[in-house]
Structures are given as C-alpha cells and as structure tokens.
C-alpha atoms as a PDB file:
ATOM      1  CA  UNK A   1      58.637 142.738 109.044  1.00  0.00           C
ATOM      2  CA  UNK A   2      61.767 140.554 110.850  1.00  0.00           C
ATOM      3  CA  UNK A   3      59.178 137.702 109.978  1.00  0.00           C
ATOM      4  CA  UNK A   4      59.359 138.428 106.390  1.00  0.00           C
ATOM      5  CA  UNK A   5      63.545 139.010 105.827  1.00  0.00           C
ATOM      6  CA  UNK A   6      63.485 135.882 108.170  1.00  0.00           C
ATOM      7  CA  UNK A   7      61.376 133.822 105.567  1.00  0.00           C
ATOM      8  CA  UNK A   8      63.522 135.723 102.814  1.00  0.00           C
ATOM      9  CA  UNK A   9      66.611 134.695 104.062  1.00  0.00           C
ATOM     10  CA  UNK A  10      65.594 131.012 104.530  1.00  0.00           C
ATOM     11  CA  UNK A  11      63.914 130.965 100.627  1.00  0.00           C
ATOM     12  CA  UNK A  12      67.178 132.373  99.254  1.00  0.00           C
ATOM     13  CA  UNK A  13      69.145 129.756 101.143  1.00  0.00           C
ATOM     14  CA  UNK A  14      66.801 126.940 100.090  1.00  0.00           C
ATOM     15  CA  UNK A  15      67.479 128.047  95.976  1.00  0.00           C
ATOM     16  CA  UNK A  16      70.847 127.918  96.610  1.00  0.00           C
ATOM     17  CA  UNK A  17      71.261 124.435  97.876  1.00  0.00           C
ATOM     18  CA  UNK A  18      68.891 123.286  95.680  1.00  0.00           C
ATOM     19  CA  UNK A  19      70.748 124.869  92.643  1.00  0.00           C
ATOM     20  CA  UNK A  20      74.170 123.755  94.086  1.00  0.00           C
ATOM     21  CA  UNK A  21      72.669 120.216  94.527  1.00  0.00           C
ATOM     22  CA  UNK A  22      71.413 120.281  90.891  1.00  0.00           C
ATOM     23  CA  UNK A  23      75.002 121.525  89.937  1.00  0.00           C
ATOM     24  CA  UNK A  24      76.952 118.865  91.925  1.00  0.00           C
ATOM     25  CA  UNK A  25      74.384 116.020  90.675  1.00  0.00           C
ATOM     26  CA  UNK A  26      74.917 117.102  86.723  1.00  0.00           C
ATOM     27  CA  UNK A  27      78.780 116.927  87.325  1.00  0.00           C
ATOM     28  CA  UNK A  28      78.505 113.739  88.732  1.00  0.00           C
ATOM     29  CA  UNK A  29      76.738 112.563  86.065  1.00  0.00           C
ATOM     30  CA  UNK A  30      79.096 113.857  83.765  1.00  0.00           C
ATOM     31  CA  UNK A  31      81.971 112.405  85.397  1.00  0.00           C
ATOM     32  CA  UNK A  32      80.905 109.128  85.852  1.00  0.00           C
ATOM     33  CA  UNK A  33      79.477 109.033  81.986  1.00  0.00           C
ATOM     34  CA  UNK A  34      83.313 110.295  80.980  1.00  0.00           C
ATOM     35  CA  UNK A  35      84.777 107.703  82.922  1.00  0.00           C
ATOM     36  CA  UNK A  36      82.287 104.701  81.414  1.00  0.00           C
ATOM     37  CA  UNK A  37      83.486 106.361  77.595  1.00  0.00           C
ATOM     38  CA  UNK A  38      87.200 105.716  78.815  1.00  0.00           C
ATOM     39  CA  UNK A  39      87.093 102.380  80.205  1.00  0.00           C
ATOM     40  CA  UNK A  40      84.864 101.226  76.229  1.00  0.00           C
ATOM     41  CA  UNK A  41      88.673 102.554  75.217  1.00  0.00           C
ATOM     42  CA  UNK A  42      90.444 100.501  77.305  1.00  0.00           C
ATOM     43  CA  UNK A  43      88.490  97.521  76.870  1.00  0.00           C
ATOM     44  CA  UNK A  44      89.118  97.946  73.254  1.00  0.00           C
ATOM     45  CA  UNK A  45      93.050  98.125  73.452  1.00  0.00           C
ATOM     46  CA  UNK A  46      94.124  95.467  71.664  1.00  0.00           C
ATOM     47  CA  UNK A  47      96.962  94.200  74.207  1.00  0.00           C
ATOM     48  CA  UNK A  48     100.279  92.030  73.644  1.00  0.00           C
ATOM     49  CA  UNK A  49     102.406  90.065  75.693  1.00  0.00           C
ATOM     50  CA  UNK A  50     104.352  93.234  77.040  1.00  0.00           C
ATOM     51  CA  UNK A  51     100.870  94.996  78.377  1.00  0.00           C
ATOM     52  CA  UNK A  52     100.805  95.543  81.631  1.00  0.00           C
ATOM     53  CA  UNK A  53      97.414  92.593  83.268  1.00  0.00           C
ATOM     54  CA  UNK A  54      94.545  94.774  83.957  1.00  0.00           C
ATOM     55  CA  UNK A  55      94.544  94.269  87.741  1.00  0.00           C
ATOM     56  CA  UNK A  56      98.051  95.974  87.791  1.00  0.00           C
ATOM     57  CA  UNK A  57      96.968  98.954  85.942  1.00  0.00           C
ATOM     58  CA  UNK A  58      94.232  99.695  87.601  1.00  0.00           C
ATOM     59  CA  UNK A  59      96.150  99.218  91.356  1.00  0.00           C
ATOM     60  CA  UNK A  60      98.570 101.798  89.400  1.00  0.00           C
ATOM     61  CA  UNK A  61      96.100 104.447  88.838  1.00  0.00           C
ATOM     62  CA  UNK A  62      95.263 103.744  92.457  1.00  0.00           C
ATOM     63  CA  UNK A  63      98.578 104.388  94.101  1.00  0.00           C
ATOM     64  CA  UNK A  64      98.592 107.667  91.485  1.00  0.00           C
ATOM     65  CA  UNK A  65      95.471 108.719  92.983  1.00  0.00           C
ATOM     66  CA  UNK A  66      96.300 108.117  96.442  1.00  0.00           C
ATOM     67  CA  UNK A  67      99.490 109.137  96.391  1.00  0.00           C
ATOM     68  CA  UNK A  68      98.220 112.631  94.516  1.00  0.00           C
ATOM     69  CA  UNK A  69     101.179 112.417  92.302  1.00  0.00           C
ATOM     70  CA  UNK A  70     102.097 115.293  90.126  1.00  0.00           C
ATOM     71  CA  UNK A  71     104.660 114.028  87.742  1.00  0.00           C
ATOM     72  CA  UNK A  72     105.346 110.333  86.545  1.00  0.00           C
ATOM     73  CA  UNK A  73     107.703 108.945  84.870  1.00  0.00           C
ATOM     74  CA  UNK A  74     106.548 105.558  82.763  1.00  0.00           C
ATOM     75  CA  UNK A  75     109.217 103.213  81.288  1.00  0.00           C
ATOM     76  CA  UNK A  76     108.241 101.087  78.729  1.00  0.00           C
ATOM     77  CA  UNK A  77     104.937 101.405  77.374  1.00  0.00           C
ATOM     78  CA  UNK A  78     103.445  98.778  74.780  1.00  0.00           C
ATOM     79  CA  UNK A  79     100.289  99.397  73.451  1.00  0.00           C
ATOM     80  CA  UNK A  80      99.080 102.009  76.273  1.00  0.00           C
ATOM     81  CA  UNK A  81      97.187 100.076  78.408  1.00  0.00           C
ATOM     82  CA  UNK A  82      98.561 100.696  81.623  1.00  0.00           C
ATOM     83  CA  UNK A  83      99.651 104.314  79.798  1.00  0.00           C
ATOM     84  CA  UNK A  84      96.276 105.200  79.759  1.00  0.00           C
ATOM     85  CA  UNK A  85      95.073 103.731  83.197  1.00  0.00           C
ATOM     86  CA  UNK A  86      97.758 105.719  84.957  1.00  0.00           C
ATOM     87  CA  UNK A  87      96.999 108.751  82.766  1.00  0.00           C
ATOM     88  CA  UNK A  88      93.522 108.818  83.879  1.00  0.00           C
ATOM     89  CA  UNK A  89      94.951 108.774  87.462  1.00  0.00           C
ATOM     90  CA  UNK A  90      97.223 111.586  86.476  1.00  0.00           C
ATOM     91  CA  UNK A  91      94.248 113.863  85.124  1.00  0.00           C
ATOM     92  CA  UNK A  92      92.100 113.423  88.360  1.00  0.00           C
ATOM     93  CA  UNK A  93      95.074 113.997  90.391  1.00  0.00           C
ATOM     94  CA  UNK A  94      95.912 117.602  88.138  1.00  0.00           C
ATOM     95  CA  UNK A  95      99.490 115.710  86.704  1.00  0.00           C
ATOM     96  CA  UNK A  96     101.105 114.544  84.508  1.00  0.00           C
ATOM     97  CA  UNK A  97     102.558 111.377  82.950  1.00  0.00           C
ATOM     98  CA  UNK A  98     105.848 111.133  80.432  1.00  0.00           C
ATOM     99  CA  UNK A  99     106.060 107.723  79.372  1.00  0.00           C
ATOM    100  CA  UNK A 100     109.470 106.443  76.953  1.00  0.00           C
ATOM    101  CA  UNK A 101     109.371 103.752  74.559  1.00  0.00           C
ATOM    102  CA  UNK A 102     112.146 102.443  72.103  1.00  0.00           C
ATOM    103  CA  UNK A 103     109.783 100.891  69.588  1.00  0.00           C
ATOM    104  CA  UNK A 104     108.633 103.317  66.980  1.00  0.00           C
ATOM    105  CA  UNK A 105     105.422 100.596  66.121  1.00  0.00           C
ATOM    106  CA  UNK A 106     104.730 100.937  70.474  1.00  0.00           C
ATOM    107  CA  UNK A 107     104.636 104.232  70.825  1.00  0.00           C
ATOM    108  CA  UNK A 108     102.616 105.357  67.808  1.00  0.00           C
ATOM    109  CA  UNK A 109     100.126 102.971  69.136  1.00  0.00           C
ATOM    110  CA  UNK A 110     100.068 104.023  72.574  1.00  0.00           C
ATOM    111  CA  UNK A 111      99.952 107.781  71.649  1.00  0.00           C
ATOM    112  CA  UNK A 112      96.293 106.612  69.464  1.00  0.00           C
ATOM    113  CA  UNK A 113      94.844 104.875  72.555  1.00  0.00           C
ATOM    114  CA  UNK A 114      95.863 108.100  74.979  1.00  0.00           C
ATOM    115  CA  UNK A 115      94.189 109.909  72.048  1.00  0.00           C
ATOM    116  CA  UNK A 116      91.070 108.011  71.795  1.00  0.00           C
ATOM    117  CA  UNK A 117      91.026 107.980  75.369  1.00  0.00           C
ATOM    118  CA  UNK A 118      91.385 112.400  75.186  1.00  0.00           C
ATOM    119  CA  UNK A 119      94.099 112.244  77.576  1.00  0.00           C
ATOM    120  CA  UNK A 120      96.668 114.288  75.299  1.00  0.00           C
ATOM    121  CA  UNK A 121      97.512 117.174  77.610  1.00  0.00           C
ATOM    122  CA  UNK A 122      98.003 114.547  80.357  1.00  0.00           C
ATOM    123  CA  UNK A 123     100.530 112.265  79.156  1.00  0.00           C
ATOM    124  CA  UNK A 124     103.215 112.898  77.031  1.00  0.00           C
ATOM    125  CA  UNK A 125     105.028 109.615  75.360  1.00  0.00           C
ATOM    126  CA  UNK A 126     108.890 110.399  74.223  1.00  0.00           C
ATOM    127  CA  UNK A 127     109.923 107.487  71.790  1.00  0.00           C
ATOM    128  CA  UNK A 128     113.845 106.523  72.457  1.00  0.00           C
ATOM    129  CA  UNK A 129     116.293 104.610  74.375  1.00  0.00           C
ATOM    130  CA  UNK A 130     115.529 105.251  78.120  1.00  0.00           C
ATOM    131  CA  UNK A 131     118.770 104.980  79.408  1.00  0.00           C
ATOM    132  CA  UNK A 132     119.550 108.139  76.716  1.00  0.00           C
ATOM    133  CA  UNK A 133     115.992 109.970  77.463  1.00  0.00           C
ATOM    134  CA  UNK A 134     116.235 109.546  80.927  1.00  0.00           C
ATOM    135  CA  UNK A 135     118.801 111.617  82.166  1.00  0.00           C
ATOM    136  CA  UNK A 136     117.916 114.481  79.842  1.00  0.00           C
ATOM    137  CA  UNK A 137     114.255 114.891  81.956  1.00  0.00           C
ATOM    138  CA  UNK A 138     114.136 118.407  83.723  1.00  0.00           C
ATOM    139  CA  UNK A 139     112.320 118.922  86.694  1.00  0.00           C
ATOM    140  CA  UNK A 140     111.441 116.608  89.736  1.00  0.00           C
ATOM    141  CA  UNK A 141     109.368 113.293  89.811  1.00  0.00           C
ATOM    142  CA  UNK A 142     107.251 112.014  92.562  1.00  0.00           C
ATOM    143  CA  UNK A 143     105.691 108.654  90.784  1.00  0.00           C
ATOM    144  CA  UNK A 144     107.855 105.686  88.818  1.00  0.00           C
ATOM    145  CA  UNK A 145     106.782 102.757  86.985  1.00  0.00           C
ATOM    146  CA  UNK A 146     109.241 100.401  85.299  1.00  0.00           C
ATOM    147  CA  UNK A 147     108.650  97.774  82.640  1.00  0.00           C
ATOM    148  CA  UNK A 148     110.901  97.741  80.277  1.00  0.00           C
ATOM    149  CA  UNK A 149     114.001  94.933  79.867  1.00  0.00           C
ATOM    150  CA  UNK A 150     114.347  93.632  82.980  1.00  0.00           C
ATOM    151  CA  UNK A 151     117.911  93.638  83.600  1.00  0.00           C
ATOM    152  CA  UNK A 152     118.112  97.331  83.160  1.00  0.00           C
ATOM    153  CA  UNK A 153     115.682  98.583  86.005  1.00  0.00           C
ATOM    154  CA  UNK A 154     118.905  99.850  87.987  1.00  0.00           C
ATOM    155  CA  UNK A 155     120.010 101.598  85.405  1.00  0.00           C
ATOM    156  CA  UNK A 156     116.899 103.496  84.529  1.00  0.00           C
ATOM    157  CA  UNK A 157     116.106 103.881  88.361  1.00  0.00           C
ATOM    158  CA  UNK A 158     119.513 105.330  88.661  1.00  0.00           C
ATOM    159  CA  UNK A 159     119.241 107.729  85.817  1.00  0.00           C
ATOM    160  CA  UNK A 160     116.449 109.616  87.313  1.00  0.00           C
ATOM    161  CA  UNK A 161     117.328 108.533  91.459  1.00  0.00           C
ATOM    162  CA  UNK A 162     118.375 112.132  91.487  1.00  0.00           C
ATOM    163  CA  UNK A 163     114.824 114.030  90.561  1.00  0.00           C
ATOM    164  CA  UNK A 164     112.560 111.535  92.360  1.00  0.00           C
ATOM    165  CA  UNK A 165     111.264 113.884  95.616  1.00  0.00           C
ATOM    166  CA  UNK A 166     110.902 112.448  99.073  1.00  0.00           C
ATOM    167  CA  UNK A 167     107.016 110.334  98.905  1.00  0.00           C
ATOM    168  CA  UNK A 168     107.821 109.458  95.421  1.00  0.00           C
ATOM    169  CA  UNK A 169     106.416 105.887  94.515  1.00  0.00           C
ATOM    170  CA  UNK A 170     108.446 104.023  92.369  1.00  0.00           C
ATOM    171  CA  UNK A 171     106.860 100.545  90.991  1.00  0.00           C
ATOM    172  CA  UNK A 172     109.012  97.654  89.409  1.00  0.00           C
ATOM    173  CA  UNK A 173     106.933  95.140  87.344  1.00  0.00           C
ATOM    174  CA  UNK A 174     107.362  91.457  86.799  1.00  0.00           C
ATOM    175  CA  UNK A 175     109.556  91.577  90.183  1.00  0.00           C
ATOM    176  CA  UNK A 176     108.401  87.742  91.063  1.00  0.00           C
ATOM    177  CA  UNK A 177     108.726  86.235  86.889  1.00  0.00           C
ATOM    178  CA  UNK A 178     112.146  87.881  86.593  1.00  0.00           C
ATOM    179  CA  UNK A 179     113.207  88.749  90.191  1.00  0.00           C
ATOM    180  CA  UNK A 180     116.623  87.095  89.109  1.00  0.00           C
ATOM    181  CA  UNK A 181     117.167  89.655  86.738  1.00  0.00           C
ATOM    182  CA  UNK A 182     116.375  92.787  88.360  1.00  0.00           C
ATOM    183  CA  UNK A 183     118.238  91.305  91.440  1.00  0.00           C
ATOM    184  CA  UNK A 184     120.702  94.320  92.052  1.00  0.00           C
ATOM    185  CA  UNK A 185     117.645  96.925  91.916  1.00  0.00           C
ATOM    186  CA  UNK A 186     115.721  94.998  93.849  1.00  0.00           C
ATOM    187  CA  UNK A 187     118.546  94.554  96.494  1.00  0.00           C
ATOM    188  CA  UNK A 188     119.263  98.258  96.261  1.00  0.00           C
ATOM    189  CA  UNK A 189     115.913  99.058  97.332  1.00  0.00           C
ATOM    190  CA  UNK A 190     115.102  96.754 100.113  1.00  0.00           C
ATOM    191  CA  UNK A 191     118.264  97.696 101.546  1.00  0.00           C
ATOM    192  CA  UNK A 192     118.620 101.436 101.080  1.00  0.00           C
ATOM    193  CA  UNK A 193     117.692 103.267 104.150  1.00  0.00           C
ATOM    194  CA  UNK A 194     116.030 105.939 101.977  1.00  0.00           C
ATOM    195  CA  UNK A 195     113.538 103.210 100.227  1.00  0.00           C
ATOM    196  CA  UNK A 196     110.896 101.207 101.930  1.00  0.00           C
ATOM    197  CA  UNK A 197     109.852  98.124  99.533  1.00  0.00           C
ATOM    198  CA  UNK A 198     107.221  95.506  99.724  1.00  0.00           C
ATOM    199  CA  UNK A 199     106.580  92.783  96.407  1.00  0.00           C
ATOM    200  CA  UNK A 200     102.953  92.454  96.112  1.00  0.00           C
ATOM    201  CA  UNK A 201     102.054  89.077  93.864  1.00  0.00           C
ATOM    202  CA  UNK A 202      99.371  90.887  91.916  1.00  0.00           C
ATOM    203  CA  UNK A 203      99.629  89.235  88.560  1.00  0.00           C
ATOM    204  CA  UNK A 204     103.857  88.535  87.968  1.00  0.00           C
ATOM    205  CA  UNK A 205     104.706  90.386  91.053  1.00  0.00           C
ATOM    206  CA  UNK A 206     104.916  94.187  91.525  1.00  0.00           C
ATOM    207  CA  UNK A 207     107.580  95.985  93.309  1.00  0.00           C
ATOM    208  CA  UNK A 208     106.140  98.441  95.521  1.00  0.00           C
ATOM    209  CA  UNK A 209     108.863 101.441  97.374  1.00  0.00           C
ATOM    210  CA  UNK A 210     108.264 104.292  98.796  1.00  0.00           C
ATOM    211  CA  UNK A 211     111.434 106.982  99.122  1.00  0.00           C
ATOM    212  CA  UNK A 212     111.346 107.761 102.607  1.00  0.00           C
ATOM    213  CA  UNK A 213     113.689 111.051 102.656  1.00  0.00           C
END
C-alpha cells in the first residue's frame, strides 16, 4: 500500500514538471517570437540625423534592464528609435518611459513606431518645450536620457535634479561631438559628490552617471 501512494506521489510530481516545463517552454517561445516582431519594427524605422546609432539604443535598453528602472524620463525623441528600444526595456522591467519632444512632425512619428511596436501603455510621449514640460512632471524618476540641443542639458537636468531618486541613471548623448557645449553639465556631474560619471565612446560619446545619494 506505502508502495503504491509512494509511486502516486512520484507520478503526480512527474505531470507537474512536465506540464510546468511545457508551460515555461511555450512562453519562451512566445517571448522570443514577440521580441523578433519588435526588432522587424525597428529595423523598419526610417531614422534621421537626430536618431539615436543603434549600438547606443540598444546599450540604453541595457542599462534600463539592469538597472530595473521604473520611471524614465526621455528628452528629445526623433523618430522613436531609441524611444522604442528603451521602451522595450521599460516593459520587461514593469516601467515606464515619458519621452518630450518640441517638434509636432517628431513626435507624431515616434508615437506610430511605439504603436507599431504595441508599446502604448509603456511609453508615453508629451510633445512641448522641455524646459516648460519638465518641471511640471509629478512623481520621482530613477532613469534619464538626454538628446535634445546640446547646450541645454543643464537646464533640463536641473529641471527634474529634484525627482531623480538615489541609483537613478542619467545618460547624456553626443558628450564627445559636442562636449564643448554641454561643458557646464558635464562639469557639474563629474564634480558633484552626489554623481559618479564615466564618457563611454560608443558611437559620438555617451555620458554615463550614476546619483550616488
């Protein structure tokens, strides 16, 4: 009798697995199909001069990931490109993305690729100045990335210094092609004892800090 609710015990442990393997297997599958549908999208942007290289967006979505970020803030935002890379580390990560635009023409396109990507409740794009959308954001931030005119990253840092939590990631692009212009931001952060900073080359240089406390 033990011998039988023994062999019982080890049959009904044996479907389980099996159907939890089947499960896991089928969502993998599912996952990885989803995420071949997304990148045909992103191949498919049609990018300008302003898009952020394909190497950089894709190291964004990787400090997203890593960093497990919750809320991002995205200035400047073309066509999408790097809109929809980041958003895609945003969904995996359970966040979410508000990216700000002043180009009418830029941010109706980049709200069609986030669309065609199905990545709507993920990011939101607000079209306007930034240095007047900004300040009104509510809540706190915990990921950055600035690409907008160049000599204004200290001003759009600064409007939002204030909501960005201890472990946020802020990222400055273009910080080797127009260093000179971002020079006070760029000086703020290396020598701020809340900000760590390190320029990685990547395509036109990429401004890396991390806020400390």
């Amino acid at each position: 009798m033990k011998r039988r609710i023994i062999l019982g015990v080890i049959l009904c442990s044996m479907l389980i697995s099996g159907a939890y393997i089947w499960a896991e297997t089928d969502a993998h599958k599912a996952a990885v199909a989803k995420d071949q549908a997304r990148q045909k999208v992103i191949d498919q942007i049609s990018k300008n001069f302003m898009s952020t290289p394909a190497a950089d967006a894709l190291l964004l979505r990787m400090l997203i990931q890593s960093r497990k970020a919750q809320r991002g803030i995205e200035v400047g935002t073309a066509v999408g490109f790097g809109s929809v890379n980041m958003g895609i580390g945003f969904e995996r990560t359970g966040g979410h993305l508000y990216g700000v635009d002043i180009s009418e023409k830029m941010v109706a396109e980049t709200r069609g690729n986030i669309k065609k990507a199905g990545l709507e409740k993920t990011v939101t794009i607000v079209q306007g100045d930034a240095l007047k959308v900004l300040p009104k954001l509510e809540g706190k931030y915990d990921f950055m990335f600035i690409d907008a005119v160049k000599s204004d990253y200290f001003k759009y840092f600064k409007a939002v210094e204030n909501k960005l939590l201890p472990g946020a990631v802020v990222v400055g692009h273009n910080a080797i092609a127009s260093g000179r212009a971002m020079k006070d931001w760029l000086d703020y952060m290396k020598n701020h004892p809340d900000w760590e900073m390190v320029i990685v080359k990547a395509t036109r240089g990429m401004a890396v800090c991390y806020k400390v406390r």
